[in-house]
PDB file of N, CA and C in Angstrom:
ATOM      1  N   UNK A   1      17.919  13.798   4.466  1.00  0.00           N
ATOM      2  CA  UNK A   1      17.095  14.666   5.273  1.00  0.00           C
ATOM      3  C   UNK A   1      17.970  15.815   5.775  1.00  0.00           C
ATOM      4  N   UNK A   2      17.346  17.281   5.633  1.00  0.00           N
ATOM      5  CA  UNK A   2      18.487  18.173   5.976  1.00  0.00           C
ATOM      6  C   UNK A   2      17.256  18.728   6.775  1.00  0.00           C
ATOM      7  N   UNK A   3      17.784  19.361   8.428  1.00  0.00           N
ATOM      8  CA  UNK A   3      17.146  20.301   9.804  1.00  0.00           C
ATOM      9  C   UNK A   3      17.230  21.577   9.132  1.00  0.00           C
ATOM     10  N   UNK A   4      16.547  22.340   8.942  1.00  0.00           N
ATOM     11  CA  UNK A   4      16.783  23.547   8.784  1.00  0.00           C
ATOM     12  C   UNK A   4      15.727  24.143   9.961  1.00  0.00           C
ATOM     13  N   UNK A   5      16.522  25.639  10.326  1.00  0.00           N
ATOM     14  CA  UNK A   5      15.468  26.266  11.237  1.00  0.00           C
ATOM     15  C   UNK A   5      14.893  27.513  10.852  1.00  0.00           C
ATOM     16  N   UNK A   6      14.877  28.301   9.373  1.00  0.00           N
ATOM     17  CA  UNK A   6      14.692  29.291   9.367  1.00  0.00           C
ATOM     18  C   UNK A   6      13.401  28.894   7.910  1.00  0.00           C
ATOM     19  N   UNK A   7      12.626  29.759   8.196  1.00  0.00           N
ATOM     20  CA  UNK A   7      11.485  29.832   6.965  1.00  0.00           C
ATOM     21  C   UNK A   7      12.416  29.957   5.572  1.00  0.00           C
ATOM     22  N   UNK A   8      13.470  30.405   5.643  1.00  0.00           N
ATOM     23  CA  UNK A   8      13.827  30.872   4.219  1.00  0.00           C
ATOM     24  C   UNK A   8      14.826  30.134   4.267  1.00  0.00           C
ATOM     25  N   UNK A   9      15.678  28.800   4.513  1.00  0.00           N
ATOM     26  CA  UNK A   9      16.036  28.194   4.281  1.00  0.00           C
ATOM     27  C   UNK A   9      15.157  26.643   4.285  1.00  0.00           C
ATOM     28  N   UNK A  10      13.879  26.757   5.246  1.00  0.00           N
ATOM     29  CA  UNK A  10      13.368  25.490   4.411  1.00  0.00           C
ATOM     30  C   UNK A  10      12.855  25.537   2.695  1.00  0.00           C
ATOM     31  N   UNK A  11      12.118  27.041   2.759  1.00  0.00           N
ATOM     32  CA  UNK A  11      11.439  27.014   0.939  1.00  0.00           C
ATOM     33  C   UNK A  11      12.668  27.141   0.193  1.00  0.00           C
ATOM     34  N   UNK A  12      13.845  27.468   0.960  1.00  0.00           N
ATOM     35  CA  UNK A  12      14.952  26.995  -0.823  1.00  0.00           C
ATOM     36  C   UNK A  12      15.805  25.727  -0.828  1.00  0.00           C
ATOM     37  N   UNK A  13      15.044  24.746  -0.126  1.00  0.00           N
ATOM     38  CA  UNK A  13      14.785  23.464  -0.527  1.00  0.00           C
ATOM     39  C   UNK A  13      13.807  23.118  -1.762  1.00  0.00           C
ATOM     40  N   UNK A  14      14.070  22.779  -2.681  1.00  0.00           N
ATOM     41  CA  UNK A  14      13.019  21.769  -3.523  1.00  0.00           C
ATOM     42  C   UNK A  14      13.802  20.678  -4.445  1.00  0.00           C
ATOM     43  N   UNK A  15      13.218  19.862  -4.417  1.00  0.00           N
ATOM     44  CA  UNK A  15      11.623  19.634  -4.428  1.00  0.00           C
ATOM     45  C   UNK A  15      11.497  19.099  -2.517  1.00  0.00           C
ATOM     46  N   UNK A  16      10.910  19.569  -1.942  1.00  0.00           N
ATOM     47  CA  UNK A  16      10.684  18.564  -0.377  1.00  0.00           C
ATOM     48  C   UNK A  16       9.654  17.615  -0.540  1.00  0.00           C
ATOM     49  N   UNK A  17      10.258  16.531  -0.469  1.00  0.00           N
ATOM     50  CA  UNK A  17       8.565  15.433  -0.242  1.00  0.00           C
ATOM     51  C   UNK A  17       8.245  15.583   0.807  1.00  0.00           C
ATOM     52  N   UNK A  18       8.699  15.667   2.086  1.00  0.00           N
ATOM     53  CA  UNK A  18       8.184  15.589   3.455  1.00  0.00           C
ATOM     54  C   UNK A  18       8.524  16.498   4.442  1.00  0.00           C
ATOM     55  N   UNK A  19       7.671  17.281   5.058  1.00  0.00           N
ATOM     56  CA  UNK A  19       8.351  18.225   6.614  1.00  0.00           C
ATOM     57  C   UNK A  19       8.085  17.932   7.489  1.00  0.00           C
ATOM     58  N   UNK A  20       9.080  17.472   8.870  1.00  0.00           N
ATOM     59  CA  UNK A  20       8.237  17.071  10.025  1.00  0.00           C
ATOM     60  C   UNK A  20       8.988  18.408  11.020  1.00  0.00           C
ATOM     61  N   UNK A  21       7.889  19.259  12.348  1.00  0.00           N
ATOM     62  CA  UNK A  21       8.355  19.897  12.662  1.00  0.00           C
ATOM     63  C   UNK A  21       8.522  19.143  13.943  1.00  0.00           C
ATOM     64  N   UNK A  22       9.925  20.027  14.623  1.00  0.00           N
ATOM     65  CA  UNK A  22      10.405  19.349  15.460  1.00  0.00           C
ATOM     66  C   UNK A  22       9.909  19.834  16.970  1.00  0.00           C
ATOM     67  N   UNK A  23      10.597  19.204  17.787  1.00  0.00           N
ATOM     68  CA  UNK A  23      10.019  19.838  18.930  1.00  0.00           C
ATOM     69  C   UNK A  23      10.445  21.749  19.093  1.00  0.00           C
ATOM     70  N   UNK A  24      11.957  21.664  18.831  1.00  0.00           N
ATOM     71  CA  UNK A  24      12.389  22.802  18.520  1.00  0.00           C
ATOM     72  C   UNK A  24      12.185  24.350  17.994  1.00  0.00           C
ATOM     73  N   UNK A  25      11.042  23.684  16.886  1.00  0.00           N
ATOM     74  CA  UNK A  25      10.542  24.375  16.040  1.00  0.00           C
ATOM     75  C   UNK A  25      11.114  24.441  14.822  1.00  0.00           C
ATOM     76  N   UNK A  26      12.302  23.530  14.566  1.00  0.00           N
ATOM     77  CA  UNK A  26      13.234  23.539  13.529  1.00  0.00           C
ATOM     78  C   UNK A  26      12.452  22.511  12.378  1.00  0.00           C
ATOM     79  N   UNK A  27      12.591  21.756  11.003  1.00  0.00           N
ATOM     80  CA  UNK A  27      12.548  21.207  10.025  1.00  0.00           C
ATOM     81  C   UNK A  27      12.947  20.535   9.934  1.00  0.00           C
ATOM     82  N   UNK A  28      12.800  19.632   9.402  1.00  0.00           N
ATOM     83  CA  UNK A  28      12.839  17.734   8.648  1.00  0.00           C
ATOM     84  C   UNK A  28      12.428  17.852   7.744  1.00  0.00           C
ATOM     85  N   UNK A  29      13.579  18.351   6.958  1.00  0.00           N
ATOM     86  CA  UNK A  29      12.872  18.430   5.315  1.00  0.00           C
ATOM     87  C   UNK A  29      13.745  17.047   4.188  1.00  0.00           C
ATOM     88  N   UNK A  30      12.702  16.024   4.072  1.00  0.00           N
ATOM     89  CA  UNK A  30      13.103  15.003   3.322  1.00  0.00           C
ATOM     90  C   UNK A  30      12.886  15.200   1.976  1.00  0.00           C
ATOM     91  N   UNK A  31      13.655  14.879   1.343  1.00  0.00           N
ATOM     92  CA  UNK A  31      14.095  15.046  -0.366  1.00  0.00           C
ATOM     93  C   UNK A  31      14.548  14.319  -1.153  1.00  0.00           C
ATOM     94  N   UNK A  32      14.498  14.398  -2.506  1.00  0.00           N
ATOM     95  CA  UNK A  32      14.537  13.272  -3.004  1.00  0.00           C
ATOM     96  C   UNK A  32      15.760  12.207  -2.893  1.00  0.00           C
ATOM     97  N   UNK A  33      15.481  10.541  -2.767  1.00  0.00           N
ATOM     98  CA  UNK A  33      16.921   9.915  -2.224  1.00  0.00           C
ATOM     99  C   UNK A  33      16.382   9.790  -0.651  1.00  0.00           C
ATOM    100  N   UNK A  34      15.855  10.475   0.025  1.00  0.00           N
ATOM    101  CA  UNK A  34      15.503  10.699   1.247  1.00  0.00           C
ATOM    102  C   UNK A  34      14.857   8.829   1.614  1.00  0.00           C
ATOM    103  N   UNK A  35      15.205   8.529   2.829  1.00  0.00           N
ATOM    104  CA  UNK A  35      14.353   7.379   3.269  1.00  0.00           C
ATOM    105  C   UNK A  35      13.232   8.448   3.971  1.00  0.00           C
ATOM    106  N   UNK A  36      11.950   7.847   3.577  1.00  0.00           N
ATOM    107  CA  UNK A  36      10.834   8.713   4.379  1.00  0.00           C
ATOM    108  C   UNK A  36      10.436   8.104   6.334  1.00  0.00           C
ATOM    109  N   UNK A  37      10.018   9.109   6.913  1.00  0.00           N
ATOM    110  CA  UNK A  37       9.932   8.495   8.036  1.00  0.00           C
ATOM    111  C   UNK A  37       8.323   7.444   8.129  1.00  0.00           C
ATOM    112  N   UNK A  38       8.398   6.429   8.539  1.00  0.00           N
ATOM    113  CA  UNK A  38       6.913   5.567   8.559  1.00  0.00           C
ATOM    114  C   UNK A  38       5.726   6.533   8.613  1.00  0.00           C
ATOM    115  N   UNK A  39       4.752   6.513   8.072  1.00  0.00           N
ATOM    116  CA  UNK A  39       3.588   6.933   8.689  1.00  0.00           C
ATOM    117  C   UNK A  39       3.020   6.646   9.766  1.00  0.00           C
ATOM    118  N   UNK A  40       2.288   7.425  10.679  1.00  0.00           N
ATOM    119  CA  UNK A  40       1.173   6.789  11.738  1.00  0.00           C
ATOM    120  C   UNK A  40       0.200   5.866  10.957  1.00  0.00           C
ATOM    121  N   UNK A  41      -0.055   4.885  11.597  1.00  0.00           N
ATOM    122  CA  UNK A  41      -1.278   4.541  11.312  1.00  0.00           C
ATOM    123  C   UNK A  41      -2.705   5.171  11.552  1.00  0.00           C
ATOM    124  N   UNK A  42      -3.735   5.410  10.945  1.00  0.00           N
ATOM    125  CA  UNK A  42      -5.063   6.528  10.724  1.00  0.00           C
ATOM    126  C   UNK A  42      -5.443   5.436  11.891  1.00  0.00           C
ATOM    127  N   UNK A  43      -5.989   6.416  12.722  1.00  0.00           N
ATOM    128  CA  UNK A  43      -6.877   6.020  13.823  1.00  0.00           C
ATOM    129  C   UNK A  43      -8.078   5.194  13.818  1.00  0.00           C
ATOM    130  N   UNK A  44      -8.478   4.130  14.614  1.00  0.00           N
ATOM    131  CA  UNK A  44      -9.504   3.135  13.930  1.00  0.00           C
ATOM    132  C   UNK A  44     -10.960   3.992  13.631  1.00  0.00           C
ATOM    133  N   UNK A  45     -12.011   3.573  13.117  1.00  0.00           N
ATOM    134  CA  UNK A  45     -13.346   4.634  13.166  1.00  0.00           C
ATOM    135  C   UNK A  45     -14.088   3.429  13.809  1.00  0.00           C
ATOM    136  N   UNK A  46     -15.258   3.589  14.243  1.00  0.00           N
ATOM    137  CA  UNK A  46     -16.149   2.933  14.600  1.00  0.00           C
ATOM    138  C   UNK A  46     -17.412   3.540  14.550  1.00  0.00           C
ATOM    139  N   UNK A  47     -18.590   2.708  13.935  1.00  0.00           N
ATOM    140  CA  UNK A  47     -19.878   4.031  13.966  1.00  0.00           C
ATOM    141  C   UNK A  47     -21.266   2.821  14.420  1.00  0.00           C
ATOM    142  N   UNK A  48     -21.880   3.855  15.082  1.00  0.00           N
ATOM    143  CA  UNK A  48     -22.954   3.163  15.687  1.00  0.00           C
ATOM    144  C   UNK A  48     -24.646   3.792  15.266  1.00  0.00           C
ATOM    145  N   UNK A  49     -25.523   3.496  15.181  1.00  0.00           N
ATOM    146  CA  UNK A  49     -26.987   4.134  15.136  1.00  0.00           C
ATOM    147  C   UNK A  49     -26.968   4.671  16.601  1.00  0.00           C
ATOM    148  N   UNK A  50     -28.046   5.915  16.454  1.00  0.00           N
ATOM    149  CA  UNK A  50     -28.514   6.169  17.675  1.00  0.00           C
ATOM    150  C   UNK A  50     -29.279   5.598  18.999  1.00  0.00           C
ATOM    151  N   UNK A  51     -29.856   4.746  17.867  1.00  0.00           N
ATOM    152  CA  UNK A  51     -30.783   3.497  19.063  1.00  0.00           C
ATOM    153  C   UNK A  51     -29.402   2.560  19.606  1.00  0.00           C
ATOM    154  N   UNK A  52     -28.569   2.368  19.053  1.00  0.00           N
ATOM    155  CA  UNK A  52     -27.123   1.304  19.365  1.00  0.00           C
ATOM    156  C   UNK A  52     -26.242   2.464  20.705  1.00  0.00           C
ATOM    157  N   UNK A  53     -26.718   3.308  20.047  1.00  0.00           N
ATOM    158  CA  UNK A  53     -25.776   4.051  21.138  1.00  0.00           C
ATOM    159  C   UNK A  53     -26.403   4.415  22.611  1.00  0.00           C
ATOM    160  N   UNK A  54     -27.517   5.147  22.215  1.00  0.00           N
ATOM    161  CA  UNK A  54     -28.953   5.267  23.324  1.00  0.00           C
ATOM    162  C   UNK A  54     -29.036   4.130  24.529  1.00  0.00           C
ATOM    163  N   UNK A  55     -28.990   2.790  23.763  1.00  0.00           N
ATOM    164  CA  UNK A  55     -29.204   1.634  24.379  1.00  0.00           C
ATOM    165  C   UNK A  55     -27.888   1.107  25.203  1.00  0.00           C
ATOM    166  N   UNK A  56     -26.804   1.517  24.282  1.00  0.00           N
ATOM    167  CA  UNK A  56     -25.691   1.190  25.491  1.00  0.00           C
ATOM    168  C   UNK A  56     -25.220   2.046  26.630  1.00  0.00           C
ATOM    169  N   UNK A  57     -25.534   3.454  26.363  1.00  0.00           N
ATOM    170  CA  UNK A  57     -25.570   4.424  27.655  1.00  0.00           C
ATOM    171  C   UNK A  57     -26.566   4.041  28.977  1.00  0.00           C
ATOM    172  N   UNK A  58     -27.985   3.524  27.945  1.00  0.00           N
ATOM    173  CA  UNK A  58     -28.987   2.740  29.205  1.00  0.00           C
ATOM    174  C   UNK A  58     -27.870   1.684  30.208  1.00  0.00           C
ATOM    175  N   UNK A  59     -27.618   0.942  29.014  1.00  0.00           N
ATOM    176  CA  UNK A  59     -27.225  -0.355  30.119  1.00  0.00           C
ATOM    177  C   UNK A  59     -25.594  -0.219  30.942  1.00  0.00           C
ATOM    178  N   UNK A  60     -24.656   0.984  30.352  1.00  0.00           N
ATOM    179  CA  UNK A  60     -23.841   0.714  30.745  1.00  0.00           C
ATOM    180  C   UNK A  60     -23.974   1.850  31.983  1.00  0.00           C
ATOM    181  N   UNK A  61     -24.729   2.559  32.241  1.00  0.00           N
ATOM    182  CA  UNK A  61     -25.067   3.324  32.839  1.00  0.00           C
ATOM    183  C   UNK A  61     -23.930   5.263  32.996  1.00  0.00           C
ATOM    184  N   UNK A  62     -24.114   5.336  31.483  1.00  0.00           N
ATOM    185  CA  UNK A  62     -23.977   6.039  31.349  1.00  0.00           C
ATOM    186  C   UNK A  62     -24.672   7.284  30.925  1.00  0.00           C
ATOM    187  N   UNK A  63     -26.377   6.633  30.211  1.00  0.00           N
ATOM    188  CA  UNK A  63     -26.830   7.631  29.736  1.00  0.00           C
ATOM    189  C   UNK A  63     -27.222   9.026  30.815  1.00  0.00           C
ATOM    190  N   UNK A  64     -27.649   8.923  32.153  1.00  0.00           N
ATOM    191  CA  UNK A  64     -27.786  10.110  32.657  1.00  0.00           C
ATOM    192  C   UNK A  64     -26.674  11.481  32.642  1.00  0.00           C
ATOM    193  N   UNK A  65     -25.369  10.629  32.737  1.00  0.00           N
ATOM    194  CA  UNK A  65     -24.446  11.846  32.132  1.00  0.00           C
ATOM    195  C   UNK A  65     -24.216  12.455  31.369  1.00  0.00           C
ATOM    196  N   UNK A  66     -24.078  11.547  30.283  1.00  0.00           N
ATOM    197  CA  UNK A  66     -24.478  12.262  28.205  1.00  0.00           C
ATOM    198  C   UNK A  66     -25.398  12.819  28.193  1.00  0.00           C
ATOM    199  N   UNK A  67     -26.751  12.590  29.121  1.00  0.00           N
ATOM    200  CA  UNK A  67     -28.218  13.672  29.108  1.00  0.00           C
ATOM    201  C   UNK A  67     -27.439  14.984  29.595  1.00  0.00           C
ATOM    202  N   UNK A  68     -26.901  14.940  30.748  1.00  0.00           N
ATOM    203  CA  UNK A  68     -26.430  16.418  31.438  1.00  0.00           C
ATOM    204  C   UNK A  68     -25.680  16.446  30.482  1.00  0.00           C
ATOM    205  N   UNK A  69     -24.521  16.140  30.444  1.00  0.00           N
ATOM    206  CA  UNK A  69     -23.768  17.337  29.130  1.00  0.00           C
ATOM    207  C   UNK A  69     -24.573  17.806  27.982  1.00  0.00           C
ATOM    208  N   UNK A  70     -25.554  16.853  27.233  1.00  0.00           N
ATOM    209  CA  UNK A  70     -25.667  17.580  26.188  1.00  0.00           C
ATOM    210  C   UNK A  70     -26.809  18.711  26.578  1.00  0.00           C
ATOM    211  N   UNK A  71     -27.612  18.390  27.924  1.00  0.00           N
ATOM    212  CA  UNK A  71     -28.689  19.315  28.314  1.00  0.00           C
ATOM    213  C   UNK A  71     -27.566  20.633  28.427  1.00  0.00           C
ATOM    214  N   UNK A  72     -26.491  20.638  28.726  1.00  0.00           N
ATOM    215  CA  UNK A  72     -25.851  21.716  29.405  1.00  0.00           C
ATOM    216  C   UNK A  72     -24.999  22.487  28.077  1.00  0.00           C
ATOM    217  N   UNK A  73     -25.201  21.852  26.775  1.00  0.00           N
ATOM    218  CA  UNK A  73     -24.012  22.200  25.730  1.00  0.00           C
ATOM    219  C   UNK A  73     -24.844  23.009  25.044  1.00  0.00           C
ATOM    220  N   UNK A  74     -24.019  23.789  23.558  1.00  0.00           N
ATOM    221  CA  UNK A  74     -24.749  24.397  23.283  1.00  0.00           C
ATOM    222  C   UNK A  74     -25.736  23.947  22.026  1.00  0.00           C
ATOM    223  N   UNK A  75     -26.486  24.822  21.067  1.00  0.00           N
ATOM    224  CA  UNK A  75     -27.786  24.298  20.616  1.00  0.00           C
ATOM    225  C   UNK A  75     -27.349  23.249  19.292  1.00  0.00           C
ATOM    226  N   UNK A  76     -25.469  23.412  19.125  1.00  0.00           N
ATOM    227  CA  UNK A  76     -25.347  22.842  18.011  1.00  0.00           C
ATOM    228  C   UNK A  76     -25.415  21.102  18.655  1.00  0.00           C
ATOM    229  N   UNK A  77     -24.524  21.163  19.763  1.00  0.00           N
ATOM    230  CA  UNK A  77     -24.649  19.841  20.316  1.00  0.00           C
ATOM    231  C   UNK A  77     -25.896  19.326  20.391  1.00  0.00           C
ATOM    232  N   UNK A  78     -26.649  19.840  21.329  1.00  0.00           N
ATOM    233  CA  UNK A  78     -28.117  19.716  21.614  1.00  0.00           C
ATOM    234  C   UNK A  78     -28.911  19.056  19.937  1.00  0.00           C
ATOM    235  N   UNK A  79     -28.630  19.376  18.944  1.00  0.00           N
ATOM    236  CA  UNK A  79     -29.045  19.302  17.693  1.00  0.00           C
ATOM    237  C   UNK A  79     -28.591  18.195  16.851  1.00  0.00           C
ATOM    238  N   UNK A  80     -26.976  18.286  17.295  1.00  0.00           N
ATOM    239  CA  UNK A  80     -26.417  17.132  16.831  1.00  0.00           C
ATOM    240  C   UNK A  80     -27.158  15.616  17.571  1.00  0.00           C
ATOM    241  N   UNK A  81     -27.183  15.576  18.870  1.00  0.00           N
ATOM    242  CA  UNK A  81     -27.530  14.898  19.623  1.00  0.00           C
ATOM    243  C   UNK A  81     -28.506  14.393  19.355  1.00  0.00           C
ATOM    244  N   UNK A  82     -29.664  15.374  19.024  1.00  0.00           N
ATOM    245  CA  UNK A  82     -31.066  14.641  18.704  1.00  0.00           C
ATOM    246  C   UNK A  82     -31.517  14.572  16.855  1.00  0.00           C
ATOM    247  N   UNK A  83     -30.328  14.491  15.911  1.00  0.00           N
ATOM    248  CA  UNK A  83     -30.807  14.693  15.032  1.00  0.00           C
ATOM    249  C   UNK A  83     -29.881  13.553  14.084  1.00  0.00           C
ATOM    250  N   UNK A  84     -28.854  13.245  14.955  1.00  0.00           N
ATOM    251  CA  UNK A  84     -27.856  12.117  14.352  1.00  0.00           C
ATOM    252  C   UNK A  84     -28.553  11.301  13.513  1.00  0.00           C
ATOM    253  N   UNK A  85     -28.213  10.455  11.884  1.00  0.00           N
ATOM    254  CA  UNK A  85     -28.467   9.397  11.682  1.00  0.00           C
ATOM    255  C   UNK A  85     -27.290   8.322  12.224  1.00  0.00           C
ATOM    256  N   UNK A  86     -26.216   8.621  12.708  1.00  0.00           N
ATOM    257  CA  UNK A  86     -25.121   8.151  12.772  1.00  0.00           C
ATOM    258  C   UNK A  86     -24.281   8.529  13.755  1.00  0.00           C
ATOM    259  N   UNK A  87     -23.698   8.377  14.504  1.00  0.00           N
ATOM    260  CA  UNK A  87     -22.119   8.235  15.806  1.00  0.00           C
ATOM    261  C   UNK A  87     -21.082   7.613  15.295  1.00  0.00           C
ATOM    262  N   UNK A  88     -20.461   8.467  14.908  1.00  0.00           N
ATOM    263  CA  UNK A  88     -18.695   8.003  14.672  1.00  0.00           C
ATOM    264  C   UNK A  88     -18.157   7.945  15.809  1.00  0.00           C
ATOM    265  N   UNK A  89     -16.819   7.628  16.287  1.00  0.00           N
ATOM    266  CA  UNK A  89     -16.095   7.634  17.537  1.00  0.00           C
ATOM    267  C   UNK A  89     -14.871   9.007  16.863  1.00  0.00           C
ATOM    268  N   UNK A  90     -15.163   9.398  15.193  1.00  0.00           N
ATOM    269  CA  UNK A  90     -14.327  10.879  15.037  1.00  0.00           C
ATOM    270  C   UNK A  90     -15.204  11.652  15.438  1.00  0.00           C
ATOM    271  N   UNK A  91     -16.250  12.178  15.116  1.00  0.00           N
ATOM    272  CA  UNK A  91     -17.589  12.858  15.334  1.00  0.00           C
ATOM    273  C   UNK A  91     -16.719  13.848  16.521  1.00  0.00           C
ATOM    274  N   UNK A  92     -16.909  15.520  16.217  1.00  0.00           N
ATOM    275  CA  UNK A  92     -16.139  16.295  16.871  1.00  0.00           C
ATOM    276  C   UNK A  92     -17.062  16.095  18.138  1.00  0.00           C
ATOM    277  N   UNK A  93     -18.477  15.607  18.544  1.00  0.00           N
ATOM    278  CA  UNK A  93     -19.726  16.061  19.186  1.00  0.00           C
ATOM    279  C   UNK A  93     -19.006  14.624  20.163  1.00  0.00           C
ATOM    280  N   UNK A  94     -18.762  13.559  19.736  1.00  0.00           N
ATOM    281  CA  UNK A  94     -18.753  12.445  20.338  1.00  0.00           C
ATOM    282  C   UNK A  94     -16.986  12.724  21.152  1.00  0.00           C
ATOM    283  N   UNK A  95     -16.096  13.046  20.479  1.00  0.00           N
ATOM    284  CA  UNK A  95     -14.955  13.178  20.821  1.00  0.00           C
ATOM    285  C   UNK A  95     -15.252  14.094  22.369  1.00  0.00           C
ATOM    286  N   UNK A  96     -15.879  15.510  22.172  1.00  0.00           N
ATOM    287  CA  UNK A  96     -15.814  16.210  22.950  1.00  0.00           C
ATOM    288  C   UNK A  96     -16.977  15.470  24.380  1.00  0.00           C
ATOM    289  N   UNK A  97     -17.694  14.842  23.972  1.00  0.00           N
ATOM    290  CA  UNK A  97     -18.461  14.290  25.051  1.00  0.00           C
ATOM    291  C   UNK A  97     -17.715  13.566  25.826  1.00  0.00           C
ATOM    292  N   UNK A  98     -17.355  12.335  25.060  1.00  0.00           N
ATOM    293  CA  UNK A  98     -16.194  11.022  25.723  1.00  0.00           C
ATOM    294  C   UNK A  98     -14.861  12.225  26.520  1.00  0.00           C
ATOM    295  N   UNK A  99     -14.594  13.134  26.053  1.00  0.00           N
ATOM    296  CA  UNK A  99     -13.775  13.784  26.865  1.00  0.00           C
ATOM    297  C   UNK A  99     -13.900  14.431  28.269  1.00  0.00           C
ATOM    298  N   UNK A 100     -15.053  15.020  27.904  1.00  0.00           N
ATOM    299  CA  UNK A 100     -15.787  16.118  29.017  1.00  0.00           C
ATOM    300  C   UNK A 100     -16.407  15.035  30.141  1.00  0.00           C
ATOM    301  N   UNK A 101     -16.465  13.400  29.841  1.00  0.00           N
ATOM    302  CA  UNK A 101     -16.890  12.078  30.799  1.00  0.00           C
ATOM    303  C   UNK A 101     -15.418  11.255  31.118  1.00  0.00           C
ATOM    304  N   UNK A 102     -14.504  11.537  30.447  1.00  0.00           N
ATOM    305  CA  UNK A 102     -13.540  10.796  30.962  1.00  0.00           C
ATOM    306  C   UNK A 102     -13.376   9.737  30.214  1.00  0.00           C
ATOM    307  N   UNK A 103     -14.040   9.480  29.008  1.00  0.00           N
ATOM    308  CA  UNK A 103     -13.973   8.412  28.494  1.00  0.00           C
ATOM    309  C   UNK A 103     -13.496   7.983  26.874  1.00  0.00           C
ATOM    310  N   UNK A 104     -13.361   6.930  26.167  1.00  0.00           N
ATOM    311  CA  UNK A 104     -12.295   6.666  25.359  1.00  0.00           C
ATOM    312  C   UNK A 104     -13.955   6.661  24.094  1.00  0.00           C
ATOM    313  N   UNK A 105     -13.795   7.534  23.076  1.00  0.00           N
ATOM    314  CA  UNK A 105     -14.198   7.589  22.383  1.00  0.00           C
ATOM    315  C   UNK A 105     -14.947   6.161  21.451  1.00  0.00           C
ATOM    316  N   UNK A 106     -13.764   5.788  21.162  1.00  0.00           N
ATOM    317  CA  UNK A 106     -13.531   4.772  20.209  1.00  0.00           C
ATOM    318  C   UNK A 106     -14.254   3.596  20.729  1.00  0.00           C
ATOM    319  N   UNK A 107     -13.869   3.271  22.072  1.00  0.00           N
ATOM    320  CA  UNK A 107     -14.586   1.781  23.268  1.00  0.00           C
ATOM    321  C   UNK A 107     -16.081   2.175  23.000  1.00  0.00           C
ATOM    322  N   UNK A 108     -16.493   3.462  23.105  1.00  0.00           N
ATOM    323  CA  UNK A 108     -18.114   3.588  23.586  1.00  0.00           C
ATOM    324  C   UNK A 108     -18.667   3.578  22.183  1.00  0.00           C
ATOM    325  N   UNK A 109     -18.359   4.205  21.315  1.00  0.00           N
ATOM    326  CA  UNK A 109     -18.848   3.471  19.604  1.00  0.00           C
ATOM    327  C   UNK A 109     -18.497   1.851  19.300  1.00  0.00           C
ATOM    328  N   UNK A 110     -17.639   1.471  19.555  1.00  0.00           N
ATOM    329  CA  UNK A 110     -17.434   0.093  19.198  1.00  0.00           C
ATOM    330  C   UNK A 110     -18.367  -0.751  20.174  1.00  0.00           C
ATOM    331  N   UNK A 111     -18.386  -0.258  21.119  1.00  0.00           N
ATOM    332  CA  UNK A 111     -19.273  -1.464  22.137  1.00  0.00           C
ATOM    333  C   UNK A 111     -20.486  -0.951  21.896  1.00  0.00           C
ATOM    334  N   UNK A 112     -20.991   0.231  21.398  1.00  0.00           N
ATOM    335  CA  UNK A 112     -22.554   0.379  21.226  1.00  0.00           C
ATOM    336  C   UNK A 112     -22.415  -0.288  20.152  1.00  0.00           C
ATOM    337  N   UNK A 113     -21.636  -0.589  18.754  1.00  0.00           N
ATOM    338  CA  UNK A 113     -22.023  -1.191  17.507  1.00  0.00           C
ATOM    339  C   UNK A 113     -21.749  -2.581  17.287  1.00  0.00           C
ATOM    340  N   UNK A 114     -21.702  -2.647  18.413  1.00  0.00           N
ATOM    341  CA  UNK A 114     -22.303  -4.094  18.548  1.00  0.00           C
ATOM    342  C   UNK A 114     -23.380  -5.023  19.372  1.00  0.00           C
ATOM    343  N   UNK A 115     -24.226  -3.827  19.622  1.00  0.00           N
ATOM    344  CA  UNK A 115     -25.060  -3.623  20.093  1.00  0.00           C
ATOM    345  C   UNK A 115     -26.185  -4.244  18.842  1.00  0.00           C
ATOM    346  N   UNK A 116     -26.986  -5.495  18.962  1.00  0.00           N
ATOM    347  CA  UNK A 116     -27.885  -5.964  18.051  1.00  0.00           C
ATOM    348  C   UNK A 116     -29.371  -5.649  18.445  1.00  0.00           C
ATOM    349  N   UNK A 117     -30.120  -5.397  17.381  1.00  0.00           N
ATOM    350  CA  UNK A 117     -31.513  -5.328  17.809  1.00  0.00           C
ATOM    351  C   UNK A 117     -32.220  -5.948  17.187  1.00  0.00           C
TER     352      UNK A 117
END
C-alpha cells in the first residue's frame, strides 16, 4: 500500500485495486501483492407493506407524527407516502423521515415486518 497525496501521483500508480481516502485528504492506494483492507459489512435491509407499517405507527404511537411530516413535505414525499407498494428501511423517503423523528430506520421496518395480518 503506498499514501500518496497528489492527483498525479495517485493515477501513475497502476494497476490500483483499491483507494481509501484519508482523513487528510491523502490516498491508500493498494496494489497488486497488496493485503486489501476488510470490507464493511452492507447494511441490513428490512421491508415492510404499507398496511405493516400504517399499523405499527397506530400502535406504537407514532403515526400522528409521520402524518405531520409527510403533511408538511414535499409532493414527492406526500406521493411516495401514499403510493408505496413497499417500505425499505434504505428507502431515501423512510431514511429521511426516521431522521427528521429521531428514529432508527432499520428498528421501525423490522418491527412493522413483523407485523402479521
Amino acid at each position: 500500500m503506498q499514501n500518496v497525496k497528489t492527483l498525479q501521483a495517485r493515477d501513475a500508480l497502476t494497476p490500483v485495486l483499491a483507494v481509501h481516502v484519508e482523513a487528510d485528504d491523502s490516498w491508500d492506494c493498494y496494489l497488486p501483492g497488496d493485503e486489501l483492507p476488510p470490507m464493511p459489512l452492507p447494511a441490513p435491509v428490512a421491508a415492510c407493506s404499507p398496511w405493516q407499517l400504517r399499523r405499527y405507527l397506530n400502535q406504537s404511537g407514532l403515526r400522528t407524527a409521520v402524518d405531520a411530516y409527510v403533511a408538511a413535505a414535499d409532493q414527492d414525499i406526500q406521493d411516495g407516502w401514499a403510493a408505496a407498494s413497499a417500505f425499505l428501511n434504505t428507502d431515501p423517503f423512510v431514511v429521511a423521515a426516521a431522521g427528521a423523528l429521531d428514529l432508527d430506520p432499520y428498528a421501525i421496518i423490522k418491527a412493522a415486518s413483523e407485523i402479521e395480518g
